[in-house]
C-alpha atoms as a PDB file:
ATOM      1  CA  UNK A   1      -3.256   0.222  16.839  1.00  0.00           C
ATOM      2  CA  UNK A   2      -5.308   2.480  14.725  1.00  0.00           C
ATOM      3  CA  UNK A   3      -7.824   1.750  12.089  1.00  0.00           C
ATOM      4  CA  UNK A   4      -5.668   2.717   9.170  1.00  0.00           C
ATOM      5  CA  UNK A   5      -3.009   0.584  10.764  1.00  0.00           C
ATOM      6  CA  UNK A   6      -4.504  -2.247  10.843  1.00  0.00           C
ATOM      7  CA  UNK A   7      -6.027  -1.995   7.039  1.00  0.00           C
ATOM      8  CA  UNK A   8      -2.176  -1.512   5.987  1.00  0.00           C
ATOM      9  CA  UNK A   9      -1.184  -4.386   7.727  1.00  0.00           C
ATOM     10  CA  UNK A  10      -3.760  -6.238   6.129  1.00  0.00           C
ATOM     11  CA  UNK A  11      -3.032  -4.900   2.640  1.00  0.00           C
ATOM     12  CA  UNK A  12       0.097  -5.608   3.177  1.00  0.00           C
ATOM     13  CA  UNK A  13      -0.189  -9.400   4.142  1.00  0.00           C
ATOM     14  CA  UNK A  14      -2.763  -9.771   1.381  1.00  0.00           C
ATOM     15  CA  UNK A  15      -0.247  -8.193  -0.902  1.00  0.00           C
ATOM     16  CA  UNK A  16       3.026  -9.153   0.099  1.00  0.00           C
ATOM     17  CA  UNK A  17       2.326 -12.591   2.045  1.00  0.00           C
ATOM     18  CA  UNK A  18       5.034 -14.790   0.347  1.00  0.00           C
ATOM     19  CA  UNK A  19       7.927 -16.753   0.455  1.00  0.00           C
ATOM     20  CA  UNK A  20      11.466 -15.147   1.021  1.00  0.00           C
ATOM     21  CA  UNK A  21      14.283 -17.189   1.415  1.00  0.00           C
ATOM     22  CA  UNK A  22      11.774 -20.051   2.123  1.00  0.00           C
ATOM     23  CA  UNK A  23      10.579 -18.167   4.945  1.00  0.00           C
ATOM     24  CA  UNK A  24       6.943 -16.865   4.473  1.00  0.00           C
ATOM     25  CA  UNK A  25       6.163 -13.247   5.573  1.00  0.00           C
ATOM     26  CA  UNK A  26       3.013 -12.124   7.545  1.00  0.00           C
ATOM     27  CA  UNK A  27       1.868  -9.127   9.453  1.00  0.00           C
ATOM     28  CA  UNK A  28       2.135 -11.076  12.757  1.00  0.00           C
ATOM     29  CA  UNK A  29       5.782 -10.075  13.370  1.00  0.00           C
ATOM     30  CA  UNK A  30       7.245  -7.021  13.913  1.00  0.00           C
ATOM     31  CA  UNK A  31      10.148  -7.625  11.860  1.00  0.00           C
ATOM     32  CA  UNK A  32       8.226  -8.667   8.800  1.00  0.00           C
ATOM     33  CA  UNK A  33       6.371  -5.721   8.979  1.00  0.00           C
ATOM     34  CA  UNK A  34       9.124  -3.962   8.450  1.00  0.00           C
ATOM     35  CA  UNK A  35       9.947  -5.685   5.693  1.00  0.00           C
ATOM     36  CA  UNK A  36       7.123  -5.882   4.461  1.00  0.00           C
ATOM     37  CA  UNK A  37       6.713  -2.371   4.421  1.00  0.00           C
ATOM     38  CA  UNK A  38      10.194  -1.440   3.236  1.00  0.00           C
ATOM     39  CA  UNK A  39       9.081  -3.854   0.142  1.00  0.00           C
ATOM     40  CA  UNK A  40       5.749  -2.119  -0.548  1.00  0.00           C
ATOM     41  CA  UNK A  41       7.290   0.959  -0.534  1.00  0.00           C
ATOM     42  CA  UNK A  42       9.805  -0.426  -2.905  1.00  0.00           C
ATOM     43  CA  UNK A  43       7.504  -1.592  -5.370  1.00  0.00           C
ATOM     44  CA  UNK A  44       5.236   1.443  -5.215  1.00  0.00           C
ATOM     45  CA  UNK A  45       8.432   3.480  -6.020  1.00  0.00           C
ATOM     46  CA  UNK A  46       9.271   1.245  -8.986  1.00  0.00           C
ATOM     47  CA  UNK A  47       5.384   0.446 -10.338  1.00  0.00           C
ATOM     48  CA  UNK A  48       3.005   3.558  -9.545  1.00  0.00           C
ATOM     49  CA  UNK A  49       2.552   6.867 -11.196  1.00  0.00           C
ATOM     50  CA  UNK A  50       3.712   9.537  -9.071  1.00  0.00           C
ATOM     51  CA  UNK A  51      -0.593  10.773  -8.092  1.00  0.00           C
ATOM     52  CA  UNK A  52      -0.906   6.651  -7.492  1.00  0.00           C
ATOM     53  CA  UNK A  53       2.173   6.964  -5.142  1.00  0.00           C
ATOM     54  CA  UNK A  54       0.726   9.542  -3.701  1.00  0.00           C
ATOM     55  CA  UNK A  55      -2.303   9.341  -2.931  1.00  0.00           C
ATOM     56  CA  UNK A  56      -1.225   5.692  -1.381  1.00  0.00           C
ATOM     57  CA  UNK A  57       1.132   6.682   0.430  1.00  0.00           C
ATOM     58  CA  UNK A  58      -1.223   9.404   2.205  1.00  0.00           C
ATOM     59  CA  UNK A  59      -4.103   6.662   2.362  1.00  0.00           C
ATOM     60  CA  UNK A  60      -2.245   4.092   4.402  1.00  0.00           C
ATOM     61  CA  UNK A  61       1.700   5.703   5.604  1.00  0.00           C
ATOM     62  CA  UNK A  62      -0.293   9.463   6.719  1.00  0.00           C
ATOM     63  CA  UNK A  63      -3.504   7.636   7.875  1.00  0.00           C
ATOM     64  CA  UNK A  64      -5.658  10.457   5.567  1.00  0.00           C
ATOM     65  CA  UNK A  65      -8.791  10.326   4.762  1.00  0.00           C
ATOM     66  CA  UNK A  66      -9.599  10.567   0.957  1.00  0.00           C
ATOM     67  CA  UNK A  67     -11.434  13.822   1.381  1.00  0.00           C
ATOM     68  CA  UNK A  68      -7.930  14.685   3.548  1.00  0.00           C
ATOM     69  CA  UNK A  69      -6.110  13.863   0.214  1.00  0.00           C
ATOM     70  CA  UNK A  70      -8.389  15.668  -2.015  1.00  0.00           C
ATOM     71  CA  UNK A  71      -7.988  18.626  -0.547  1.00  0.00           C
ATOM     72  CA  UNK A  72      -4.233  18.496  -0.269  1.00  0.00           C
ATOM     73  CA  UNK A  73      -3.515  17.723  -4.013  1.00  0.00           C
ATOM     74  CA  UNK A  74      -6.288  19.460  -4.947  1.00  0.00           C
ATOM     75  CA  UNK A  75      -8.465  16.747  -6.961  1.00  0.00           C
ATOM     76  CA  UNK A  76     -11.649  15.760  -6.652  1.00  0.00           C
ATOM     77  CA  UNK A  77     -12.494  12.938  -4.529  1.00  0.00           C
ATOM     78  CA  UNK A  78     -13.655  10.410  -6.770  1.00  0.00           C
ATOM     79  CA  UNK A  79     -10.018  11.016  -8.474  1.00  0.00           C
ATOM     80  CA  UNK A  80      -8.317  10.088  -5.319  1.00  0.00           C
ATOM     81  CA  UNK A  81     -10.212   6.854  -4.996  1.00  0.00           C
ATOM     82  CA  UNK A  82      -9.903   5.860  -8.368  1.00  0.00           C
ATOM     83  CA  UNK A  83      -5.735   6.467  -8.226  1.00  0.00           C
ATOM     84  CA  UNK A  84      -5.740   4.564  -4.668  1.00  0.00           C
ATOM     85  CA  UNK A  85      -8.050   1.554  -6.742  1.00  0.00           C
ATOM     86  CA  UNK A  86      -5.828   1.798  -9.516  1.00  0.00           C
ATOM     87  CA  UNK A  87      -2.683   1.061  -7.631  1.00  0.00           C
ATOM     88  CA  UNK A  88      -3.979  -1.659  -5.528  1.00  0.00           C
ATOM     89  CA  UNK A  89      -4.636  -3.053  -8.444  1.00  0.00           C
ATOM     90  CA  UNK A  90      -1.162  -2.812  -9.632  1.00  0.00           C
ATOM     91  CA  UNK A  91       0.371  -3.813  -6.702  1.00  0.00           C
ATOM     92  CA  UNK A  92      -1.912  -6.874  -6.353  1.00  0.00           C
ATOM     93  CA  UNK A  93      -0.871  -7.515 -10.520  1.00  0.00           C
ATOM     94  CA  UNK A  94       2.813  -7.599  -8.558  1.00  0.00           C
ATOM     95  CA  UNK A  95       2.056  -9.891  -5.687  1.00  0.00           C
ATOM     96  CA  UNK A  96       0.801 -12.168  -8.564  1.00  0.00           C
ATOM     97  CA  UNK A  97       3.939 -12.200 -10.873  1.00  0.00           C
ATOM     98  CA  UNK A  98       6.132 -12.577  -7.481  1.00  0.00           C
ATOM     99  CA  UNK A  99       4.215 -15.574  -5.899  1.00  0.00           C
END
């Protein structure tokens, strides 16, 4: 598994690592990574600004670098980390309200 793999996987069980059903979710199943992922794409569809959606999506789904994403949106580095902070941030402000 590659390194960006494995830090979505971990975002993902940091973020999304609740109860469903009474069932609790972690990356250590292939199943509830699916599901896990189908729900963080979910609630980046419903919660981030399109550039946050983005430049996530690229970040952890395309395995890009942030100088990668830079350069293919055009922005300036710094921007691209600051919309990738900003909607962790959101997402973790999620993972709050749902646990």
């Amino acid at each position: 598994m590659r390194k960006a793999e494995l830090s979505l996987n971990r975002q993902m069980e940091e973020l999304y690592c609740v109860s469903i059903d009474g069932q609790r979710y972690s990356d250590t199943n292939s199943k509830d990574i699916g599901r896990m992922r189908n729900m963080l794409t979910h609630a980046m569809t419903n919660s981030l600004t399109e550039r946050q959606y983005s430049c996530l999506s690229m970040y952890y789904f395309d395995s890009m670098t942030m100088k990668e994403i830079a350069k293919t949106l055009g922005l300036h580095q710094s921007t691209v980390s600051r919309h990738v902070h900003a909607a962790r941030v959101k997402l973790e402000k999620l993972k709050a309200f749902v646990d």
